[in-house]
C-alpha atoms as a PDB file:
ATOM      1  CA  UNK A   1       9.369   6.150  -8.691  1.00  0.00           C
ATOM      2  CA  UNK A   2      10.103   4.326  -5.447  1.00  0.00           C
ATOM      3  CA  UNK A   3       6.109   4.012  -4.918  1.00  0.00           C
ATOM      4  CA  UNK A   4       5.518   2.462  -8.612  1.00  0.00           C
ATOM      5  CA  UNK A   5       8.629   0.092  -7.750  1.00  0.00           C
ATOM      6  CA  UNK A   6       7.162  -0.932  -4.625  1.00  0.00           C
ATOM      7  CA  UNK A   7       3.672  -1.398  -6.005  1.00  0.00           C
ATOM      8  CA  UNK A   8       4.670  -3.517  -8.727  1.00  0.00           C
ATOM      9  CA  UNK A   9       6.696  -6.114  -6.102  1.00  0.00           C
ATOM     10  CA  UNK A  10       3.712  -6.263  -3.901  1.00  0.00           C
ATOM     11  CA  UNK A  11       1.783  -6.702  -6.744  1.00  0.00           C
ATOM     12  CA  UNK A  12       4.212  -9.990  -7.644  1.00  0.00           C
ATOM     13  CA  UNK A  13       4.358 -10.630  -4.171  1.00  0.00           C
ATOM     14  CA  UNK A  14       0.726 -11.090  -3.522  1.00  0.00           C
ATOM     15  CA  UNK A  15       0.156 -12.902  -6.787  1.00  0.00           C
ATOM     16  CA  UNK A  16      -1.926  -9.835  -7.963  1.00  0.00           C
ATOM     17  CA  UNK A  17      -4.062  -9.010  -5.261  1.00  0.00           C
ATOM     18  CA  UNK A  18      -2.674  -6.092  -3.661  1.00  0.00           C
ATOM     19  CA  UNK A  19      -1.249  -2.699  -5.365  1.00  0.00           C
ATOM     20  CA  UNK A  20      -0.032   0.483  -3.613  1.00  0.00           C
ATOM     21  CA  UNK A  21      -1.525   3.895  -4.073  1.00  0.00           C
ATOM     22  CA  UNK A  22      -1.059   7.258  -2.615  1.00  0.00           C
ATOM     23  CA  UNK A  23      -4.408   8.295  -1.074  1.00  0.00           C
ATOM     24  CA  UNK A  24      -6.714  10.542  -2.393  1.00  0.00           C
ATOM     25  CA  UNK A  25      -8.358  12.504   0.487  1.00  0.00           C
ATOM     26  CA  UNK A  26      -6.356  15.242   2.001  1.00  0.00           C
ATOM     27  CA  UNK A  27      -5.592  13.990   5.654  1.00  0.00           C
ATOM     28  CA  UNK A  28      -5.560  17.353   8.024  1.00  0.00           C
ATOM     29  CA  UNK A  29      -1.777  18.712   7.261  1.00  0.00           C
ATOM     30  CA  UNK A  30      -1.278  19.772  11.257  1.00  0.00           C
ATOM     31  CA  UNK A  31      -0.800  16.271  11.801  1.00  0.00           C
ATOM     32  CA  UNK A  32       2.075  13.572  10.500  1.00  0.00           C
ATOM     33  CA  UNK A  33       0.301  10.476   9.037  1.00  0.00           C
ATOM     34  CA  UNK A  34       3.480   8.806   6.936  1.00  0.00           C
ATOM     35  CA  UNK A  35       3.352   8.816   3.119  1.00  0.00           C
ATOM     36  CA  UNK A  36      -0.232   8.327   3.179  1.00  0.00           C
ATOM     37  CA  UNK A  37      -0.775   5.217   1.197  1.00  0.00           C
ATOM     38  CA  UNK A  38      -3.539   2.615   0.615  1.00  0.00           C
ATOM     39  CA  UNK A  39      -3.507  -0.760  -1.005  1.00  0.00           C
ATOM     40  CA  UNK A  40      -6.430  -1.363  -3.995  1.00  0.00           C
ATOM     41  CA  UNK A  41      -7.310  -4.962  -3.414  1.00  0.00           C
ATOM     42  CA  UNK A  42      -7.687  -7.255  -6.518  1.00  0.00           C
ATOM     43  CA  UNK A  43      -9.933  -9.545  -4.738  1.00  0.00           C
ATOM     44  CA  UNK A  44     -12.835  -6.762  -3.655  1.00  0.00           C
ATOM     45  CA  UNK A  45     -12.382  -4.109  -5.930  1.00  0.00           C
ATOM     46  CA  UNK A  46     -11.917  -2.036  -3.323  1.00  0.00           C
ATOM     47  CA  UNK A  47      -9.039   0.693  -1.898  1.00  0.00           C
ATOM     48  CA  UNK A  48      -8.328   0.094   1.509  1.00  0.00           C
ATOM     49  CA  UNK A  49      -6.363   1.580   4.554  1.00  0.00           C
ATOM     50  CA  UNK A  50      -3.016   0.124   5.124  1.00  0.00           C
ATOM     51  CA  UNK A  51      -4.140  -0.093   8.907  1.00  0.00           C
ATOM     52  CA  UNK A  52      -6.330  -3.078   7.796  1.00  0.00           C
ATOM     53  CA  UNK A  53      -3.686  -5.451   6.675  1.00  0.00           C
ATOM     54  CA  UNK A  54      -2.936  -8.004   8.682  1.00  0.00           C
ATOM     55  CA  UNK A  55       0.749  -8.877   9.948  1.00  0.00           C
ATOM     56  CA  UNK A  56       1.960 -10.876   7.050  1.00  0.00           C
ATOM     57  CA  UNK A  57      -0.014  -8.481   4.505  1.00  0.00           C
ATOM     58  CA  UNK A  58       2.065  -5.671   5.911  1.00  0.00           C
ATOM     59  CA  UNK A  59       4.786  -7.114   5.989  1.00  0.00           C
ATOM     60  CA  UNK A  60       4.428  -7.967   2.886  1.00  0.00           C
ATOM     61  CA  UNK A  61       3.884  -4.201   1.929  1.00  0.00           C
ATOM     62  CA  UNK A  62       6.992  -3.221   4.134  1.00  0.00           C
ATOM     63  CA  UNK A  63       9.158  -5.336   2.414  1.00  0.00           C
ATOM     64  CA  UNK A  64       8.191  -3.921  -0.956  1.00  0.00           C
ATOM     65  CA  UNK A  65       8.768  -0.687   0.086  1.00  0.00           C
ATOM     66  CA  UNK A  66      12.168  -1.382   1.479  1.00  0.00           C
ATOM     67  CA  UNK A  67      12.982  -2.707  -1.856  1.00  0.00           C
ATOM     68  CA  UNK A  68      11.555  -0.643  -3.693  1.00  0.00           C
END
């Protein structure tokens, strides 16, 4: 619920370009990588590493997460 939340403010927040999505390849479980997210990208088409954002995309994402 709190991912759909967020996903739909970043969504408004970014004027549609950017969405947030759980990821879809299993990540080795020994290690801790976070909630394991990525953002689809409007604009390319394309899912994308939250790494790749730069520092007002992710804040951007932060903030929708802390409200969502």
């Amino acid at each position: 619920d709190i991912l759909v939340s967020a996903s739909q403010r970043l969504n408004m927040m970014s004027r549609g370009r950017y969405t947030l999505q759980r990821s879809l390849q299993r990540s080795d479980r020994r290690k801790s990588f976070g909630l394991d997210l990525e953002i689809f990208d409007a604009y390319t088409g394309n899912q994308r590493n939250v790494s790749t954002l730069s520092g007002g995309e992710s804040f951007l994402a932060a903030l929708s997460l802390a409200l969502g």
